[in-house]
N, C-alpha and C. Protein backbone atom coordinates (compact mmCIF):
# COMPACT_ATOMS: atom_id res chain seq x y z
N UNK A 1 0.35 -18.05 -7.92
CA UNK A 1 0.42 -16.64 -7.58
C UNK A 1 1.26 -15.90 -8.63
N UNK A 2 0.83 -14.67 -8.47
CA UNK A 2 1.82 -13.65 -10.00
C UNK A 2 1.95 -12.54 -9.14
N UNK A 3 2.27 -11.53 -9.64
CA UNK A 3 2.43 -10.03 -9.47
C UNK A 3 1.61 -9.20 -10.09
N UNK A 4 1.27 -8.30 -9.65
CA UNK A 4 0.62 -7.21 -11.00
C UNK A 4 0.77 -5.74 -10.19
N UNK A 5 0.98 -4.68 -11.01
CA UNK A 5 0.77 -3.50 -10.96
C UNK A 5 -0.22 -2.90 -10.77
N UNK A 6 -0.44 -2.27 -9.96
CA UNK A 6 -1.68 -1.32 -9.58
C UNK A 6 -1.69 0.35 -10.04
N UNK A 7 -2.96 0.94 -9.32
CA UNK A 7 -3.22 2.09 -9.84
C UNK A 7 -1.71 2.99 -9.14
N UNK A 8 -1.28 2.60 -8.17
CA UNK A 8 0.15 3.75 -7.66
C UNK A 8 0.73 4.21 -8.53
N UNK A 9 1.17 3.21 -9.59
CA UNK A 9 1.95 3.60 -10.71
C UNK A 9 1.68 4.52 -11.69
N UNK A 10 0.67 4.64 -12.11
CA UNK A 10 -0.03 5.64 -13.03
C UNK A 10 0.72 7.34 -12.26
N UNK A 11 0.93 7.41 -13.39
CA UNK A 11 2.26 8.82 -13.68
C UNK A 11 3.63 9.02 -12.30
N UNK A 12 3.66 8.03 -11.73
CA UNK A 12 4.37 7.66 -11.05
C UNK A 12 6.00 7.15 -12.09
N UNK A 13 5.59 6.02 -11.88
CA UNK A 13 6.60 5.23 -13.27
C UNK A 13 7.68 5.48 -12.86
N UNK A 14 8.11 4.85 -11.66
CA UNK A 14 9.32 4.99 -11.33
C UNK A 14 10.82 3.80 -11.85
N UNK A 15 10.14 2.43 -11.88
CA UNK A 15 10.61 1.59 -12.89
C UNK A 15 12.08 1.10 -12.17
N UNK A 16 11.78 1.05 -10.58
CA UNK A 16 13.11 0.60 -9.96
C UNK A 16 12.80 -0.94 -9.98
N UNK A 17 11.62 -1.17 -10.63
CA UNK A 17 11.29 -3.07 -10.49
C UNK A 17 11.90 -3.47 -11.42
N UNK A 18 12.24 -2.94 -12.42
CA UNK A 18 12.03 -3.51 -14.12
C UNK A 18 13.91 -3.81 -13.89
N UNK A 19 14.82 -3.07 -13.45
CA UNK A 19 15.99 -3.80 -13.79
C UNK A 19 16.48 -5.09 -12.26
N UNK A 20 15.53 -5.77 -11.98
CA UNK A 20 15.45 -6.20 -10.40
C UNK A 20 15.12 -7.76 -11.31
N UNK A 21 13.71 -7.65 -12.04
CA UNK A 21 13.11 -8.49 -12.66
C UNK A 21 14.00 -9.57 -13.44
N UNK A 22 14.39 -10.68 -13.44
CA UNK A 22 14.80 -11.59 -13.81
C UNK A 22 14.50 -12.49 -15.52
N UNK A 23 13.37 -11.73 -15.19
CA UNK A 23 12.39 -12.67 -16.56
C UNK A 23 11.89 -11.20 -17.66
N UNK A 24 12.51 -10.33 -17.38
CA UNK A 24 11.46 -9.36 -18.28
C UNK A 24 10.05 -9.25 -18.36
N UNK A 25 9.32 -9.18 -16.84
CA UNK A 25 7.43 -9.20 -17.67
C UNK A 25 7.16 -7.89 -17.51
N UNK A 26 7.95 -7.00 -17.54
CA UNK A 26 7.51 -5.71 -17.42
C UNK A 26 7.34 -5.23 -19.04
N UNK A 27 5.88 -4.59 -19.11
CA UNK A 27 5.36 -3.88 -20.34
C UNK A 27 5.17 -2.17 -19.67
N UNK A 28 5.86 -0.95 -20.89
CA UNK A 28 5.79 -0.06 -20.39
C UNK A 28 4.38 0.80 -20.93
N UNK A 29 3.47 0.91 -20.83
CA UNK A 29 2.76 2.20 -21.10
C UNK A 29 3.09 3.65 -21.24
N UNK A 30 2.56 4.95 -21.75
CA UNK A 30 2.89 5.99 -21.69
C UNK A 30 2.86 6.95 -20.20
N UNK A 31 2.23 6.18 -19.18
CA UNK A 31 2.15 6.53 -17.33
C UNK A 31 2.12 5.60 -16.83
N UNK A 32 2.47 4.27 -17.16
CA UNK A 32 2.52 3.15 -16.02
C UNK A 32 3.36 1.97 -16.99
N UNK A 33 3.72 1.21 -15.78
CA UNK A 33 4.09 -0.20 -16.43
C UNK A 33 2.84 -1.07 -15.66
N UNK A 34 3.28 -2.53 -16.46
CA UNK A 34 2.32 -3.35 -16.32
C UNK A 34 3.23 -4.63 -15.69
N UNK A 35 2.98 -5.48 -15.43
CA UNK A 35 3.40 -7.03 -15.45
C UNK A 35 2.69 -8.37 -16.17
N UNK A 36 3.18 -8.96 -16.83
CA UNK A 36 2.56 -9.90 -17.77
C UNK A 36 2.73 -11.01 -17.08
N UNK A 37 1.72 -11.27 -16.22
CA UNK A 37 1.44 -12.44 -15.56
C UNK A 37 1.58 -13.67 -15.89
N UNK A 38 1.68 -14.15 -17.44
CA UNK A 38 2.40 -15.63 -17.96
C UNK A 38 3.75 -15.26 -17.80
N UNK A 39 4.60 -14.51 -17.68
CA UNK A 39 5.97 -14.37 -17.85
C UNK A 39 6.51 -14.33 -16.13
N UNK A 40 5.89 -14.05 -15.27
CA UNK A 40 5.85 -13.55 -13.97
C UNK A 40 6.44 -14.78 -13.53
N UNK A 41 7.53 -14.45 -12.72
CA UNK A 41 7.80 -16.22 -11.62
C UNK A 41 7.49 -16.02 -10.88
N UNK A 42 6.79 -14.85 -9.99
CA UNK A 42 6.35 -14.80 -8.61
C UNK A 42 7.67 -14.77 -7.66
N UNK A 43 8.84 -13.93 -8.28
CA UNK A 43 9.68 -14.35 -6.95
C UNK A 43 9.30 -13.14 -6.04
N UNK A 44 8.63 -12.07 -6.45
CA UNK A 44 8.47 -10.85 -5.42
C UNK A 44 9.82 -9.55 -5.32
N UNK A 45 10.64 -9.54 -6.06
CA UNK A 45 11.82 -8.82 -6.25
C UNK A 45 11.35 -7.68 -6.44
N UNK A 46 10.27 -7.35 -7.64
CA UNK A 46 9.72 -6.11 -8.06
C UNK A 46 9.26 -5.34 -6.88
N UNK A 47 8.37 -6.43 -6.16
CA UNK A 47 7.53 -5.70 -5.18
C UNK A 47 8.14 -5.01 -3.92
N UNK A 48 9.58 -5.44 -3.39
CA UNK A 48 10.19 -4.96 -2.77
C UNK A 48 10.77 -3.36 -2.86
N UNK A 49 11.14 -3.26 -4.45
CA UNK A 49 11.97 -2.65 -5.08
C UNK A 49 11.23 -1.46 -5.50
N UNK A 50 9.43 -1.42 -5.21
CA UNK A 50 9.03 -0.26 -5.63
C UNK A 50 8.61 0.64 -4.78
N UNK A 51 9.35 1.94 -5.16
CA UNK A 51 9.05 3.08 -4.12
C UNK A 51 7.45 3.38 -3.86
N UNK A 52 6.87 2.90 -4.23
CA UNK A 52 5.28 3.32 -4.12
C UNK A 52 4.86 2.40 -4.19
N UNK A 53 4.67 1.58 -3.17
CA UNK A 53 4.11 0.30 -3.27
C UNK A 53 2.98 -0.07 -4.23
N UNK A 54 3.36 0.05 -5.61
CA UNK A 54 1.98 -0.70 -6.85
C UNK A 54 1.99 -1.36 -6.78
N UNK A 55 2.78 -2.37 -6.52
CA UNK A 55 3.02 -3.95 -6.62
C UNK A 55 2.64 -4.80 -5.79
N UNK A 56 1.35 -5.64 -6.58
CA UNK A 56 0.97 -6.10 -5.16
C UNK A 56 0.62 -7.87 -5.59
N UNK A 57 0.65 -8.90 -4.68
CA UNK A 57 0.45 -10.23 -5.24
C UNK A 57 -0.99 -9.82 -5.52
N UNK A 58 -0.91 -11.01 -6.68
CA UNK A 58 -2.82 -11.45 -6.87
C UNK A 58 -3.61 -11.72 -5.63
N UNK A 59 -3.18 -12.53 -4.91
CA UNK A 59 -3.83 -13.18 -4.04
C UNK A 59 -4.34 -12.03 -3.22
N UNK A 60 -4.27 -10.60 -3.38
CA UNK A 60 -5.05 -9.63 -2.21
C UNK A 60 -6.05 -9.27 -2.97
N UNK A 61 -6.85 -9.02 -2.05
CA UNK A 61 -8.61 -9.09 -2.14
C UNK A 61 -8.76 -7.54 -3.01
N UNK A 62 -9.09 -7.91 -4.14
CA UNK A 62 -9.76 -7.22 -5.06
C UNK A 62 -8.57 -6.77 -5.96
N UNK A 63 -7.70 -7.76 -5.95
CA UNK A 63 -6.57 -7.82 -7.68
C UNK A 63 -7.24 -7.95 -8.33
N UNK A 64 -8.26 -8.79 -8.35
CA UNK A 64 -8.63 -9.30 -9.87
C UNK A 64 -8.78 -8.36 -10.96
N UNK A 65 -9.11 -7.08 -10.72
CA UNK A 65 -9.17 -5.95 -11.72
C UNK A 65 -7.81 -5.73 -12.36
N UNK A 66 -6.71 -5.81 -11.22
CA UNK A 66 -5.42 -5.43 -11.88
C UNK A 66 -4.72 -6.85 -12.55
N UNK A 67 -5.18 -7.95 -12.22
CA UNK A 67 -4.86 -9.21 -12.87
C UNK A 67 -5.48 -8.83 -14.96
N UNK A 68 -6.32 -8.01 -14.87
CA UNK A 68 -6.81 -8.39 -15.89
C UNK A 68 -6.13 -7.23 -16.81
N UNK A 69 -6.28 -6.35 -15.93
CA UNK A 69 -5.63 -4.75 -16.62
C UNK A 69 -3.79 -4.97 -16.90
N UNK A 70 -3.44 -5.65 -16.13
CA UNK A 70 -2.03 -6.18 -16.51
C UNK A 70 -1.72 -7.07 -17.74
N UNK A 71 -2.86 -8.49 -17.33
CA UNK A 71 -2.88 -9.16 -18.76
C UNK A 71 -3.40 -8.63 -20.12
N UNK A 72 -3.92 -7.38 -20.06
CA UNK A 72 -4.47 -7.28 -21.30
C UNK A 72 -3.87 -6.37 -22.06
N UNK A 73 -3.09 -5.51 -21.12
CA UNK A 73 -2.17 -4.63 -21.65
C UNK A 73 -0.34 -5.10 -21.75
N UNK A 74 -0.42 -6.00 -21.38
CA UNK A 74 1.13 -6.42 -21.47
C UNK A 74 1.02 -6.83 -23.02
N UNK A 75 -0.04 -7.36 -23.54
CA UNK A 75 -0.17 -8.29 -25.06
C UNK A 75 0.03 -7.08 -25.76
N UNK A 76 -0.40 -5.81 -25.57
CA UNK A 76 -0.27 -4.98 -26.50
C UNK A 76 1.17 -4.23 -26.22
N UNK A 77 1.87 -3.57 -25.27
CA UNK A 77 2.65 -2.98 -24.52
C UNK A 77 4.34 -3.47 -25.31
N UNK A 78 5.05 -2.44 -25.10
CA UNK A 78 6.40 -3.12 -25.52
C UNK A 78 6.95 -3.79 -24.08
N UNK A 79 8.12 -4.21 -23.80
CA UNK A 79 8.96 -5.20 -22.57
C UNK A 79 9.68 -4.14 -22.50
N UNK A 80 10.07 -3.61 -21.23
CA UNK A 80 10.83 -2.34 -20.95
C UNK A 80 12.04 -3.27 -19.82
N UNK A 81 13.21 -3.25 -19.93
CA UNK A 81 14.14 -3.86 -19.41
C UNK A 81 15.13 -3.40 -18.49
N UNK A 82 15.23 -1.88 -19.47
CA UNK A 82 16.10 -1.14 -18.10
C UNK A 82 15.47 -0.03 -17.46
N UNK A 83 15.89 0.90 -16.51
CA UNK A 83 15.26 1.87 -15.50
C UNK A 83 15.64 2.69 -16.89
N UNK A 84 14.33 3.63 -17.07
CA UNK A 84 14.32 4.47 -17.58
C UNK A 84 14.74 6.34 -16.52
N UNK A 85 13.79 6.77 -16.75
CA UNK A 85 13.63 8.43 -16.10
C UNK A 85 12.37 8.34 -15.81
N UNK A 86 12.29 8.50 -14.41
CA UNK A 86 10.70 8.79 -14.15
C UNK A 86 10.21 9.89 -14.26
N UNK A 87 8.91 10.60 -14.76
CA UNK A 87 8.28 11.37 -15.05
C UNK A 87 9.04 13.05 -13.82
N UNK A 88 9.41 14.06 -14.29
CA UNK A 88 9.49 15.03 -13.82
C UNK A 88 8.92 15.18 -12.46
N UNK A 89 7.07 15.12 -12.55
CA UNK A 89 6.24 15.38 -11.48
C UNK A 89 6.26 14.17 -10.40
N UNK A 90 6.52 12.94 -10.54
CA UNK A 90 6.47 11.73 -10.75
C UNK A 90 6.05 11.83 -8.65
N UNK A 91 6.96 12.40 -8.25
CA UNK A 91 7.00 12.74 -6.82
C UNK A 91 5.62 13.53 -6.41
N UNK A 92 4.61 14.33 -7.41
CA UNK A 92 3.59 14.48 -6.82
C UNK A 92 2.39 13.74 -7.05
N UNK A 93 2.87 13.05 -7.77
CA UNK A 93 1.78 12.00 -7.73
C UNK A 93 1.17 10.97 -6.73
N UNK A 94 2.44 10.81 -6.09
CA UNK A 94 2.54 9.30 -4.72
C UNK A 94 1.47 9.87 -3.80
N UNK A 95 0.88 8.36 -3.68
CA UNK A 95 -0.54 8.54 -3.06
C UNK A 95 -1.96 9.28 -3.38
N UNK A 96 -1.13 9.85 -4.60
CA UNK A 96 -2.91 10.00 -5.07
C UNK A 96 -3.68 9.05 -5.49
N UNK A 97 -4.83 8.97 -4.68
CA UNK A 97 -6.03 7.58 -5.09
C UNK A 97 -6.83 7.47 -6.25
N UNK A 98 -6.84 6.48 -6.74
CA UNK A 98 -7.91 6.33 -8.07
C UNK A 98 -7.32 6.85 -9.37
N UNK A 99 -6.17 6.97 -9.64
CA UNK A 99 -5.17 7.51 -10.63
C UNK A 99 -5.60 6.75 -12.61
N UNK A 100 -5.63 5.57 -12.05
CA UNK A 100 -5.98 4.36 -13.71
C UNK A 100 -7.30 5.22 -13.91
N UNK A 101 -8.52 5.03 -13.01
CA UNK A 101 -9.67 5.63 -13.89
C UNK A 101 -9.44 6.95 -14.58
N UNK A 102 -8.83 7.83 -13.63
CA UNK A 102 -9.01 9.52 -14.00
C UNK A 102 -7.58 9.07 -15.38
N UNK A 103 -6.66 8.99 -14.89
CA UNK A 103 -5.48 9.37 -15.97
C UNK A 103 -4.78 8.14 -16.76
N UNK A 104 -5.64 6.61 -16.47
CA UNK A 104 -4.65 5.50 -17.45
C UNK A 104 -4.63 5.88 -18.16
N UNK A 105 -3.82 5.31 -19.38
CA UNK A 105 -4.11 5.06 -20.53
C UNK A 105 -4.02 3.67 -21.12
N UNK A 106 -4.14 3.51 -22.70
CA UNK A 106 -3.79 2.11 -23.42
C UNK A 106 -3.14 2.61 -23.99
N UNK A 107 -2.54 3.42 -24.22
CA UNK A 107 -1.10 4.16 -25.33
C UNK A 107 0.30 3.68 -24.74
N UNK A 108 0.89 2.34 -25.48
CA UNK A 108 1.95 2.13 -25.15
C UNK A 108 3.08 3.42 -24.70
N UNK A 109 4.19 2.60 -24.21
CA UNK A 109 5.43 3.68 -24.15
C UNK A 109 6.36 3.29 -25.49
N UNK A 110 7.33 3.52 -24.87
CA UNK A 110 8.69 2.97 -25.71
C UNK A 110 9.17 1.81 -25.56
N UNK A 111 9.29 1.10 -24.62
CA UNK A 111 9.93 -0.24 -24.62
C UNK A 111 11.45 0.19 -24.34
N UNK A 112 12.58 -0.66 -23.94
CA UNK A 112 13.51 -0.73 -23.87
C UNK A 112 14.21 -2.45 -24.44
């Protein structure tokens, strides 16, 4: 089992997982972070820790999209380590559905 990030996060980016995380698998994008599923121990710390529940195990029915969207963007992505500033709007975003198609991106962030 791993972790991965879902669509919640997209311009959300609140990033209360990333100083929780033990191992660093957090990759930041320019509206979301990711989790890099080889780096992941599965202890579940992140998933507690995020105000918008993105975080969700693999094992729920129909990760596999975010299993892949995590692994493929963590390879490119910098490792973001500490809580940054979440986005201004960041609060009107929560709960809007379908967020990765309309607004992902592949444009890294900054990294920490």
């Amino acid at each position: 089992m791993t972790f991965v990030v879902t669509d919640a996060c997209v311009r959300c980016k609140y990033m209360d997982c990333v100083e929780v995380c033990p191992v660093d698998c957090f990759h930041e994008g320019e509206n979301m972070l990711v989790i890099d599923p080889l780096t992941c121990i599965d202890c579940g710390v992140c998933e507690i820790e995020c105000p918008v529940d993105a975080i969700q195990a693999d094992t729920v029915e129909g990760s596999e999209k975010w299993v892949e969207i995590n692994h493929r963007l963590s390879r490119t992505w910098p490792v973001i380590r500490l809580k940054g500033t979440p986005p201004p709007d960041a609060d009107d975003w929560k709960g809007v559905p379908d967020k990765f198609e309309r607004y992902g991106s592949d444009t890294p962030g900054k990294g920490s």
